[in-house]
C-alpha atoms as a PDB file:
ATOM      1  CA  UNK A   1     122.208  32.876-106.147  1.00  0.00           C
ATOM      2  CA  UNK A   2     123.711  33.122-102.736  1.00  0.00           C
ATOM      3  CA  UNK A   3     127.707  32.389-102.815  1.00  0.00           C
ATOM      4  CA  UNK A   4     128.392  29.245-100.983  1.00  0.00           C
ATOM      5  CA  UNK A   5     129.516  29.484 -97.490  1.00  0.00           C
ATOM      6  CA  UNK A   6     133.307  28.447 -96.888  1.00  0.00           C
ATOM      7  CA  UNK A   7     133.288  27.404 -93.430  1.00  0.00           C
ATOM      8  CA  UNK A   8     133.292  23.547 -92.880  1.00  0.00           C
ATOM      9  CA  UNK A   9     130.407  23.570 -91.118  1.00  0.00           C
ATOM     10  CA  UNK A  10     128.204  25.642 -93.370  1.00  0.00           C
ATOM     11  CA  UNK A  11     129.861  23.525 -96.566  1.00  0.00           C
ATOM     12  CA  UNK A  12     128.476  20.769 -94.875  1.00  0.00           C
ATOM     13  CA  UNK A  13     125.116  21.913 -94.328  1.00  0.00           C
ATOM     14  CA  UNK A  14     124.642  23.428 -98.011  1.00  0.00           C
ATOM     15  CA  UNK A  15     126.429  20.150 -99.560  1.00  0.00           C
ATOM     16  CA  UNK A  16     124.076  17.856 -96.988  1.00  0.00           C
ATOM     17  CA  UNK A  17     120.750  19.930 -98.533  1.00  0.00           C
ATOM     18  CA  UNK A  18     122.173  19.313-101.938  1.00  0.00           C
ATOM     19  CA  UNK A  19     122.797  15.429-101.528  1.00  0.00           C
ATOM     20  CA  UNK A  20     119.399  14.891-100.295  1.00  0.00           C
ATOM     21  CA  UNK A  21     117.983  16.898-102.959  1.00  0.00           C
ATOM     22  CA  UNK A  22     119.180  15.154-105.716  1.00  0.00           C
ATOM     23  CA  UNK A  23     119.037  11.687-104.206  1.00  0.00           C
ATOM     24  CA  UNK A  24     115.386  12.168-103.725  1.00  0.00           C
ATOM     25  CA  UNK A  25     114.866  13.138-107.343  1.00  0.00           C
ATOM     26  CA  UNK A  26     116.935   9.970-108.681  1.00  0.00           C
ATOM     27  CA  UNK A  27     114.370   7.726-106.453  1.00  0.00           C
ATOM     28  CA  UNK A  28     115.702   4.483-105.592  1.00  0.00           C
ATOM     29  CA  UNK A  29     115.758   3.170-108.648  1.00  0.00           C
ATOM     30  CA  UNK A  30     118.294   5.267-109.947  1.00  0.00           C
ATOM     31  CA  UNK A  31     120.345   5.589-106.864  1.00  0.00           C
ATOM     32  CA  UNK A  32     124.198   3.932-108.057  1.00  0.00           C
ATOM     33  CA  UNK A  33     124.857   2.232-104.794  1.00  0.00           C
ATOM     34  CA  UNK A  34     128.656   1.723-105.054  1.00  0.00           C
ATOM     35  CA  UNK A  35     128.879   5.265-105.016  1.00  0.00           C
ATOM     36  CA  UNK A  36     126.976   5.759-101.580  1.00  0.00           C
ATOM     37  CA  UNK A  37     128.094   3.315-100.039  1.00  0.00           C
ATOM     38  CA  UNK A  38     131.926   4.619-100.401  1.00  0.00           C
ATOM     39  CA  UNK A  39     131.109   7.615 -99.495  1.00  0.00           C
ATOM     40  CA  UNK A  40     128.744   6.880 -96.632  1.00  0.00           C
ATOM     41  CA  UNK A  41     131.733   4.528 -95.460  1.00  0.00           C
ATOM     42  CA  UNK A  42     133.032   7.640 -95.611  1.00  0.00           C
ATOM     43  CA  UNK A  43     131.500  10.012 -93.592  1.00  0.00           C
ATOM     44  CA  UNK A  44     130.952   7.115 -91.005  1.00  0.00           C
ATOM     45  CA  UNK A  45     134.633   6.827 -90.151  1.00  0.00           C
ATOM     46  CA  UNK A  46     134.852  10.613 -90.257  1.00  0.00           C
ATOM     47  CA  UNK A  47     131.740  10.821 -87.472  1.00  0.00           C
ATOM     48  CA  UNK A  48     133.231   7.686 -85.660  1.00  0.00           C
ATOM     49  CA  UNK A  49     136.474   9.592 -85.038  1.00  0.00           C
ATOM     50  CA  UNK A  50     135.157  12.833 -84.653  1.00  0.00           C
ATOM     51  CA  UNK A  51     132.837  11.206 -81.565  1.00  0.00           C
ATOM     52  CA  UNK A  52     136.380   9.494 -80.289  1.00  0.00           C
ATOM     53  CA  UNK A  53     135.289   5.678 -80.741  1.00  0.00           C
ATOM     54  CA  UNK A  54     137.413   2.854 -81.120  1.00  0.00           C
ATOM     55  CA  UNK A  55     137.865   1.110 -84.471  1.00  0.00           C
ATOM     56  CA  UNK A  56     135.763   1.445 -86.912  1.00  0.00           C
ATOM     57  CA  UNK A  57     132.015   2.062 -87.679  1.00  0.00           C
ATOM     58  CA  UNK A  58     130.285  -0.851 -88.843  1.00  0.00           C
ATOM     59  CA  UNK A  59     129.663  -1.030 -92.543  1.00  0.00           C
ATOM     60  CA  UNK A  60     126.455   0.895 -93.759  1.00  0.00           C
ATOM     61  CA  UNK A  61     124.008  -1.562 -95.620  1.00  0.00           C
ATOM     62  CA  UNK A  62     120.914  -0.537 -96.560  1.00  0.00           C
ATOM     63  CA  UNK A  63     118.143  -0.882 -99.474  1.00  0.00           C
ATOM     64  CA  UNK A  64     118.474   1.722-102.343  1.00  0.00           C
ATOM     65  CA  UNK A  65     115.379   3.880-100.539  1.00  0.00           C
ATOM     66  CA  UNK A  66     117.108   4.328 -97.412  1.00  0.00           C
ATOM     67  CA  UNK A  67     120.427   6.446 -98.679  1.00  0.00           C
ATOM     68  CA  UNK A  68     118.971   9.618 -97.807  1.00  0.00           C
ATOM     69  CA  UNK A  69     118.221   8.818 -94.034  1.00  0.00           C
ATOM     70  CA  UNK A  70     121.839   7.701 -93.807  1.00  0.00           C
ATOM     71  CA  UNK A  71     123.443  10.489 -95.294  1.00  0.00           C
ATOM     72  CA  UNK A  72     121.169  12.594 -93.084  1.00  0.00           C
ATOM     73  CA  UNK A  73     121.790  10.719 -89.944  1.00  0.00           C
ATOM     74  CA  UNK A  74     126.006  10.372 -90.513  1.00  0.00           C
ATOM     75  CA  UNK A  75     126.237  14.316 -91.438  1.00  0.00           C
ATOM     76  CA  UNK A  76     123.912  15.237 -88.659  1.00  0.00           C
ATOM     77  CA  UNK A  77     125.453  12.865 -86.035  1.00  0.00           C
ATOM     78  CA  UNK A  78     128.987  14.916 -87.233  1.00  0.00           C
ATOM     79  CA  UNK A  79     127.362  18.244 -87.078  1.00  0.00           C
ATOM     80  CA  UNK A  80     126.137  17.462 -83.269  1.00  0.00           C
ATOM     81  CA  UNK A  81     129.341  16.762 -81.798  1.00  0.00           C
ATOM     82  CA  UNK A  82     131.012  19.641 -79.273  1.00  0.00           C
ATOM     83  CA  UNK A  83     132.989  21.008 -79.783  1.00  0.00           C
ATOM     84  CA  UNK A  84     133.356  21.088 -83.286  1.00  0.00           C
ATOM     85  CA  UNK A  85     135.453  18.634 -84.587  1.00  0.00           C
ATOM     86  CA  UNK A  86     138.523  18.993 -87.225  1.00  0.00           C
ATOM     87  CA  UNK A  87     136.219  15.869 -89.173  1.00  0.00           C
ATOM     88  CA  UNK A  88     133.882  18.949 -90.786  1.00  0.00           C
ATOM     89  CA  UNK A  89     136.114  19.926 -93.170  1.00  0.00           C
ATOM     90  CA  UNK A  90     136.879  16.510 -95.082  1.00  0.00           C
ATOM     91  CA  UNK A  91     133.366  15.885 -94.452  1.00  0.00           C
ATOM     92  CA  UNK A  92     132.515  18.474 -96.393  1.00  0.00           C
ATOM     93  CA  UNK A  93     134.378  17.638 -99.834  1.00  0.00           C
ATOM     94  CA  UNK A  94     133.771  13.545 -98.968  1.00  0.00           C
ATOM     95  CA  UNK A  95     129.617  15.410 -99.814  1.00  0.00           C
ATOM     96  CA  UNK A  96     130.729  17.642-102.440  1.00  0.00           C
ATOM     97  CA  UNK A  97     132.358  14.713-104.373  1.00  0.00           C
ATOM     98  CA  UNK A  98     129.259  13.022-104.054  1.00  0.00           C
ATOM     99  CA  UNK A  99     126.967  15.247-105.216  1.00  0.00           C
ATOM    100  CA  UNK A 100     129.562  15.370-108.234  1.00  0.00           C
ATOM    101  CA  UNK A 101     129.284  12.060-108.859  1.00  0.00           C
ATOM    102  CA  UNK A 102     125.665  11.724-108.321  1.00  0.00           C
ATOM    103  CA  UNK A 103     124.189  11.020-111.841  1.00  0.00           C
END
């Protein structure tokens, strides 16, 4: 096994891969939506910032099938932004904690 990279931006990535991974072998039947939705609240005020908006991101609502596409979407959104923004690095544990508590 490879050692895990310790760079936000590679934790990210790895912890991103993981996250999908194991929300796409729960199905959406087994996906506990409290849990995504905090931390999908999350990431989106931790992409918000790091993109320099106003306020706050509008809540994330979606059906149980559609977690992955958000995760995917918020952490790549984050990833994209130049240059790269202090927002990585809590990023990164806000997906390790998730996969954690991931059932």
């Amino acid at each position: 096994m490879l050692p895990d990279p310790t760079d936000p931006r590679g934790r990210c990535e790895v912890e991103v891969a993981r996250v999908v991974a194991r929300l796409t072998a729960l199905g959406p039947r087994r996906v506990p939506v409290a849990v995504m939705s905090a931390a999908c609240r999350e990431l989106a005020g931790l992409q918000w910032r790091a993109e320099g908006r106003p306020g706050d991101p509008p809540l994330v609502d979606v059906a149980a099938h559609g977690w992955v596409d958000v995760v995917h979407v918020l952490v790549g959104d984050l990833l994209e932004v130049s240059p790269e923004p202090p927002e990585l690095a809590p990023a990164a544990e806000v997906l390790t904690r998730l996969r954690r508590d991931l059932p």
